[in-house]
Protein backbone atom coordinates (compact mmCIF):
# COMPACT_ATOMS: atom_id res chain seq x y z
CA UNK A 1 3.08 176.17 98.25
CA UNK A 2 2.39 172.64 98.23
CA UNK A 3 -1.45 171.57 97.83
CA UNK A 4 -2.47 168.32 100.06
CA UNK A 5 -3.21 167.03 96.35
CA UNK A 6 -0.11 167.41 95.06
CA UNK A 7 1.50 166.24 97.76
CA UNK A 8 -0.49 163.20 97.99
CA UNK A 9 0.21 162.46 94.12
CA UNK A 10 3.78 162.86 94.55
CA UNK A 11 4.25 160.67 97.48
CA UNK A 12 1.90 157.95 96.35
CA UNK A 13 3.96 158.07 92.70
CA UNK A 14 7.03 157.54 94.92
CA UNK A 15 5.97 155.37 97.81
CA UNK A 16 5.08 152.49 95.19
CA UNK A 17 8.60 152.31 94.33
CA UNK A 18 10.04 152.87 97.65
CA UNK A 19 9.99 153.79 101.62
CA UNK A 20 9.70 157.52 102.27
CA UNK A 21 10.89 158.75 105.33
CA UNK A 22 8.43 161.35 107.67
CA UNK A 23 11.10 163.92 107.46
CA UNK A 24 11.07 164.36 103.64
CA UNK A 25 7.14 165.29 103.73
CA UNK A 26 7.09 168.90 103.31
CA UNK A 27 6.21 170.36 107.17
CA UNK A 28 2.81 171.18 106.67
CA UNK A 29 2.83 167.60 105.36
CA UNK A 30 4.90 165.65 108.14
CA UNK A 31 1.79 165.70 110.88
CA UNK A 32 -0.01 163.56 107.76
CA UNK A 33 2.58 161.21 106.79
CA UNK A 34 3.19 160.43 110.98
CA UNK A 35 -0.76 159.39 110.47
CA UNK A 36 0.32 157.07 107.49
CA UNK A 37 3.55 155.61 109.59
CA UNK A 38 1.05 152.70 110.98
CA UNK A 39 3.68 150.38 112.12
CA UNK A 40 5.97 153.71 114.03
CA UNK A 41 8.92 153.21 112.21
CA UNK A 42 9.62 156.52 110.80
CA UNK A 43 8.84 155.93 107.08
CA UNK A 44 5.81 155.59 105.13
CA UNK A 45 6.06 152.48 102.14
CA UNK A 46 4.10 151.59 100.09
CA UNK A 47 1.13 149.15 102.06
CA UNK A 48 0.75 152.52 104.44
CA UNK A 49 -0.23 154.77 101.08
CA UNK A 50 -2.35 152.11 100.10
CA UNK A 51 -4.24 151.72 103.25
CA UNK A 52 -4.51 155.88 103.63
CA UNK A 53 -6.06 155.68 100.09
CA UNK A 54 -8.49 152.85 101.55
CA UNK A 55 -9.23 155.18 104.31
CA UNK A 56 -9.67 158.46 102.30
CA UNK A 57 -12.01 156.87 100.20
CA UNK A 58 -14.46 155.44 102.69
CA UNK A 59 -14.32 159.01 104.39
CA UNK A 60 -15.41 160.19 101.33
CA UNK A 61 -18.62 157.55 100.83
CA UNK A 62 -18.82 157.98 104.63
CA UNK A 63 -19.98 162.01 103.61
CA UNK A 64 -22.09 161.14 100.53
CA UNK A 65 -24.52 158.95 102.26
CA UNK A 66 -24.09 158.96 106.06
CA UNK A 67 -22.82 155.61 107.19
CA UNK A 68 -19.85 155.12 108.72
CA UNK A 69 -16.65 153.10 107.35
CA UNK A 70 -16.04 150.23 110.22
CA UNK A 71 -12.32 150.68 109.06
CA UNK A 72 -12.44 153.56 110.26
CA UNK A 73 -13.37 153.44 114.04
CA UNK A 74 -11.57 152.03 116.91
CA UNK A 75 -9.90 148.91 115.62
CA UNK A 76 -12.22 146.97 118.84
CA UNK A 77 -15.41 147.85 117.83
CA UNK A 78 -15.08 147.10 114.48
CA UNK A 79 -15.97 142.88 115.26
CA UNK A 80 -18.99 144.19 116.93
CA UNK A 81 -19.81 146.46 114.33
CA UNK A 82 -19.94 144.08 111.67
CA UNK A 83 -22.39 141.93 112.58
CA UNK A 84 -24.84 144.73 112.38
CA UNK A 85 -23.62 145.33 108.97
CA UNK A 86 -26.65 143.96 107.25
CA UNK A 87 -26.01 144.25 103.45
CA UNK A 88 -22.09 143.33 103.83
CA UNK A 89 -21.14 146.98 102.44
CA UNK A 90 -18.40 147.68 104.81
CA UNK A 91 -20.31 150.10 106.31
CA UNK A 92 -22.79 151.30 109.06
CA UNK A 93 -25.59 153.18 107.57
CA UNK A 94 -27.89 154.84 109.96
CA UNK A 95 -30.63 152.15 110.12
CA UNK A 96 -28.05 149.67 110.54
CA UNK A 97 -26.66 151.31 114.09
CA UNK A 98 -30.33 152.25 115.12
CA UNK A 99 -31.30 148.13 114.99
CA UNK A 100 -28.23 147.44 116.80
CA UNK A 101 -28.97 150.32 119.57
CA UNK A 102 -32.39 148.54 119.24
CA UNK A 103 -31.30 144.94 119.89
CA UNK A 104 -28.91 146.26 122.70
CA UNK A 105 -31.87 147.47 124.54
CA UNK A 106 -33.24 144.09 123.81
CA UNK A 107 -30.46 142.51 125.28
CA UNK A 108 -30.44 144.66 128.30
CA UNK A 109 -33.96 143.90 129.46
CA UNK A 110 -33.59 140.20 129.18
CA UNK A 111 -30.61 140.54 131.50
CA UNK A 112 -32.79 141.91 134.29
């Protein structure tokens, strides 16, 4: 059986030095490497791997300490998001969203 480990190490050894194609992931593994495939073109190379990497390890700070990687959410926000990114990290912790919820509400009454 193939772990998600393994796998990964294999096709990040190989994607450096080439283009893999979706269909030579391992099944369990094709559902992945169509999430890698940013650009739709069937094949995963080597700036996809990279930017999965990026990805899998702001998930992983995203669990230690409960802020969220702007990189990951929806591509739109993200401007938004950032200027409420007080200490430039990358990421919204969860005092950062609560002053922009905050400043929202701000916003809102002035409007009326």
């Amino acid at each position: 059986p193939h772990t998600a480990f393994g796998v990964y190490r294999r096709v990040y050894a190989r994607a450096m030095s080439s283009v893999l194609r979706v269909e030579d992931f391992p099944e369990p593994a094709q559902a992945l490497a169509r999430e890698f495939d940013t650009n739709g073109d069937g094949t995963v190379d080597a700036a996809e791997v990279a930017a999965a990497r990026h990805m899998v390890k702001h998930s992983k700070a995203c669990n230690l300490n409960g802020s969220i990687p702007i990189v990951l959410l929806p591509k739109e926000l993200q401007p938004a998001l950032r200027a409420f990114d007080l200490n430039c990290d990358g990421t919204i912790d969860p005092l950062e969203l609560g002053r922009g919820a905050e400043l929202y509400r701000e916003s809102q009454k002035a409007l009326r």
